[in-house]
N, C-alpha and C. Protein backbone atom coordinates (compact mmCIF):
# COMPACT_ATOMS: atom_id res chain seq x y z
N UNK A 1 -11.95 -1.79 1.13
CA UNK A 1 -11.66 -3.06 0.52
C UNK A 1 -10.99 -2.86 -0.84
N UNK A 2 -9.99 -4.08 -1.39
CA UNK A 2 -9.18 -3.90 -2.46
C UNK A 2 -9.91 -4.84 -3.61
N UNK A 3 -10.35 -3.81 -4.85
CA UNK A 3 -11.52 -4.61 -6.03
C UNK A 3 -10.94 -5.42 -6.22
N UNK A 4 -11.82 -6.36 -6.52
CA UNK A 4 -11.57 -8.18 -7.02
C UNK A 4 -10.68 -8.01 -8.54
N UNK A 5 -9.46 -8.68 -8.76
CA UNK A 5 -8.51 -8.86 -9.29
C UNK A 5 -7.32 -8.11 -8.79
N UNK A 6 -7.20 -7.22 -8.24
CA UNK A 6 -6.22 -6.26 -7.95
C UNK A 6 -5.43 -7.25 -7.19
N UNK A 7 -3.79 -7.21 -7.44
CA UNK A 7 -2.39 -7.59 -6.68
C UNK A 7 -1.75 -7.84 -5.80
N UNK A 8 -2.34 -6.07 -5.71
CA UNK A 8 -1.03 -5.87 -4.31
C UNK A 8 0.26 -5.18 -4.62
N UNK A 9 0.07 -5.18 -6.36
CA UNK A 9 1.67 -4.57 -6.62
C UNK A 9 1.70 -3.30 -6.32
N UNK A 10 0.57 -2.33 -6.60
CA UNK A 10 1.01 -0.49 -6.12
C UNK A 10 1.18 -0.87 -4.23
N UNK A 11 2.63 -0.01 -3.84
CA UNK A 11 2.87 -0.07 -2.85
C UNK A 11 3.49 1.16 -2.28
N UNK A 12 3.12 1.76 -1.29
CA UNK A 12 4.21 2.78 -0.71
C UNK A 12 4.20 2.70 0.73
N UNK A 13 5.62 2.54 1.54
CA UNK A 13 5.25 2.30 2.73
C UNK A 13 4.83 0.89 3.69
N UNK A 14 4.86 -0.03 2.61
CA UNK A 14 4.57 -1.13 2.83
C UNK A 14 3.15 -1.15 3.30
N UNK A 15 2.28 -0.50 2.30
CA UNK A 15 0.76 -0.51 2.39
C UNK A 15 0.94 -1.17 1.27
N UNK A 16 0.00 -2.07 0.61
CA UNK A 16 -0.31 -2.17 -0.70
C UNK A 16 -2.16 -2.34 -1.10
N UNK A 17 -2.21 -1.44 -1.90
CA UNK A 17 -3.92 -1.14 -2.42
C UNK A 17 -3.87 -1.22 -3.58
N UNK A 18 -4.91 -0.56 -4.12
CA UNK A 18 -5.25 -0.88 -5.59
C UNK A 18 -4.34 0.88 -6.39
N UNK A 19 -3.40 1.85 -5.18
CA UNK A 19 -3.09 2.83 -5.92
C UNK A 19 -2.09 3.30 -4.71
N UNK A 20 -0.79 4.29 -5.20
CA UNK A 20 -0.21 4.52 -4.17
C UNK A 20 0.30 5.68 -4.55
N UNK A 21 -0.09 6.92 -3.72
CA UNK A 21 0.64 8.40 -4.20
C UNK A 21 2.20 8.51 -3.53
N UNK A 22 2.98 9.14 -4.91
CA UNK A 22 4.66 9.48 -4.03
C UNK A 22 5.26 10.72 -4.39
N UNK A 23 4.92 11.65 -3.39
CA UNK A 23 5.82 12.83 -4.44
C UNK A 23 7.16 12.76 -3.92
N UNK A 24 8.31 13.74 -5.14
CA UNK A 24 9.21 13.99 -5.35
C UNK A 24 9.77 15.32 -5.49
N UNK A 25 11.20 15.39 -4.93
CA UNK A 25 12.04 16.71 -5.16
C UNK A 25 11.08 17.86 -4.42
N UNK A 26 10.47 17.42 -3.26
CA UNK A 26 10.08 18.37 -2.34
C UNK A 26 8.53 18.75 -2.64
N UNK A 27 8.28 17.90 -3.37
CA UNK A 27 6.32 18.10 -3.79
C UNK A 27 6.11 19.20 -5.04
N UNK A 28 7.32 18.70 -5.67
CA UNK A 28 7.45 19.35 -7.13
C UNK A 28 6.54 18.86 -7.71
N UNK A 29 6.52 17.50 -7.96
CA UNK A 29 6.82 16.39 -8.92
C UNK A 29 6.30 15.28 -8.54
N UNK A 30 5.66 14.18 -9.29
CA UNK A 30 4.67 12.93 -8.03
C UNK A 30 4.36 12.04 -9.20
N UNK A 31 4.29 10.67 -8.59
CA UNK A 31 4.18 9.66 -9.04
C UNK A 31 2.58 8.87 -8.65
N UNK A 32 1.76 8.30 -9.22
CA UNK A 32 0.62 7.36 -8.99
C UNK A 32 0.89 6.03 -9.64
N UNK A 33 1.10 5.24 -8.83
CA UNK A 33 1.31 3.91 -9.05
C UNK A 33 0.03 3.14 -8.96
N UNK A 34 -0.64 2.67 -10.03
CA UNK A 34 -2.19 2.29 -10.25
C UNK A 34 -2.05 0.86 -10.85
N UNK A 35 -3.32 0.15 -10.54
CA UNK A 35 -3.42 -1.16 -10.56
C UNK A 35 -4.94 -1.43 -11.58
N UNK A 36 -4.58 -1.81 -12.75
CA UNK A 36 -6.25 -1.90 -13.49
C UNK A 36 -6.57 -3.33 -13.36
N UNK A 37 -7.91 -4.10 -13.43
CA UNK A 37 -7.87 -5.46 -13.40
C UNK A 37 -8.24 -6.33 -15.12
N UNK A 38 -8.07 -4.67 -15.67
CA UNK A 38 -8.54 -5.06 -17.23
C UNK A 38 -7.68 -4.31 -18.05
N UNK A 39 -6.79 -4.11 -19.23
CA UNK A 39 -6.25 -3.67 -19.88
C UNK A 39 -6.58 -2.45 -20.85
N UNK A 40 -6.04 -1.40 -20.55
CA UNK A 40 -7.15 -0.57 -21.51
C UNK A 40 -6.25 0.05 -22.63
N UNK A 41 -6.36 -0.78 -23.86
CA UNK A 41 -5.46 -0.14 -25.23
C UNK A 41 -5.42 1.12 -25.68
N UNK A 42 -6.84 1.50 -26.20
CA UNK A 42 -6.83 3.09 -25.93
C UNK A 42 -6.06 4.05 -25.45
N UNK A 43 -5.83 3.67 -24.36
CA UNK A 43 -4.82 4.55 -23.74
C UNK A 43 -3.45 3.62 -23.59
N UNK A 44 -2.94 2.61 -23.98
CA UNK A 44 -1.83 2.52 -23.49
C UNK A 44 -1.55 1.63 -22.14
N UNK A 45 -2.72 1.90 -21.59
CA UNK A 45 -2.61 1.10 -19.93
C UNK A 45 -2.71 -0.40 -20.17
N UNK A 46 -1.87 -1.02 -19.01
CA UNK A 46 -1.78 -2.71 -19.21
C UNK A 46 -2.71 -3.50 -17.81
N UNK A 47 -2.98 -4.09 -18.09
CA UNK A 47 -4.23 -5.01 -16.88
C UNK A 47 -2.46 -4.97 -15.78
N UNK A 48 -3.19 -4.69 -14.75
CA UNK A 48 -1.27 -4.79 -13.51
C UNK A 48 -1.62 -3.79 -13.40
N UNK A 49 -0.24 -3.69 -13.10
CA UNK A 49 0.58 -2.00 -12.89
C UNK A 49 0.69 -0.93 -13.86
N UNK A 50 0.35 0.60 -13.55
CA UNK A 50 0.37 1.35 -14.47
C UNK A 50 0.73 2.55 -13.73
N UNK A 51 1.82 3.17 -14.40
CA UNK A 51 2.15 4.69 -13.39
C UNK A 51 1.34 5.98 -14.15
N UNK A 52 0.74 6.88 -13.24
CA UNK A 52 0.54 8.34 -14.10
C UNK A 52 1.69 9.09 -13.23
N UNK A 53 2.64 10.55 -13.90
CA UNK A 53 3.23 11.32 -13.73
C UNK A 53 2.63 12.75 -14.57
N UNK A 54 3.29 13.59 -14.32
CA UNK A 54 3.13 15.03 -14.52
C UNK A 54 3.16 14.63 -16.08
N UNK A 55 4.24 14.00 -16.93
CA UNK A 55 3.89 13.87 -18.46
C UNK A 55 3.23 12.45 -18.86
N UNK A 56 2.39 11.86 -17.84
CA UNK A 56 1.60 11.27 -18.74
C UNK A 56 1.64 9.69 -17.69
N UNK A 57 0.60 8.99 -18.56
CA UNK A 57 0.11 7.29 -17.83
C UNK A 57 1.36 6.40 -18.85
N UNK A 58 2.02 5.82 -18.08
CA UNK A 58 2.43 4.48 -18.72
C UNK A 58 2.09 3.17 -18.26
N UNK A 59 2.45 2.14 -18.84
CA UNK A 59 2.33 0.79 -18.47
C UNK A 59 3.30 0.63 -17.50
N UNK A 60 3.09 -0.41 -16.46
CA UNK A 60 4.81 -0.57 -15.57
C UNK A 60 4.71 0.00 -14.42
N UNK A 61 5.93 -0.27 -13.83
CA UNK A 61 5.55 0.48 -12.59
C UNK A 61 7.01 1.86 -12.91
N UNK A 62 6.36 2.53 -11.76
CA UNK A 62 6.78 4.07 -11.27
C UNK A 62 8.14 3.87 -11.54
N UNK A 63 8.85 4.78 -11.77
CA UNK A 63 10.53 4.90 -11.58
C UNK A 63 10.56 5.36 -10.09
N UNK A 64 11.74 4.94 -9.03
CA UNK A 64 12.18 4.82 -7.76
C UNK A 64 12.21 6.02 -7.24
N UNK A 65 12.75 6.99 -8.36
CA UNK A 65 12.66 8.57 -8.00
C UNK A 65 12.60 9.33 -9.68
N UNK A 66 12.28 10.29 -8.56
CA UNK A 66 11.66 11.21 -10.09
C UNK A 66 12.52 12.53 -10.41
């Protein structure tokens, strides 16, 4: 089951959950497209969409390729 507030926006595949793994350039390199239902300043993360990569968590979603 998908936790109460979550979207729908992390997607890969036309699944959508509360998180969606994508690697890149042959499983170099990988994207996590994450969904919080609360905002966490501390770190930077926004209530939505939030990507982690190899250098780090941003707000937003994933770039298309890496």
């Amino acid at each position: 089951t998908v936790p109460g507030g979550i979207n729908g926006q992390s997607s890969c595949g036309g699944a959508a959950n509360a998180y969606c793994y994508t690697q890149f350039s042959e499983g170099q390199t990988y994207a996590v497209s994450f969904e919080l239902e609360n905002a966490i300043p501390e770190a930077a993360l926004a209530k939505g969409l939030n990507c982690a990569t190899p250098d780090g968590m941003n707000p937003g979603a994933c770039p298309a390729a890496q």
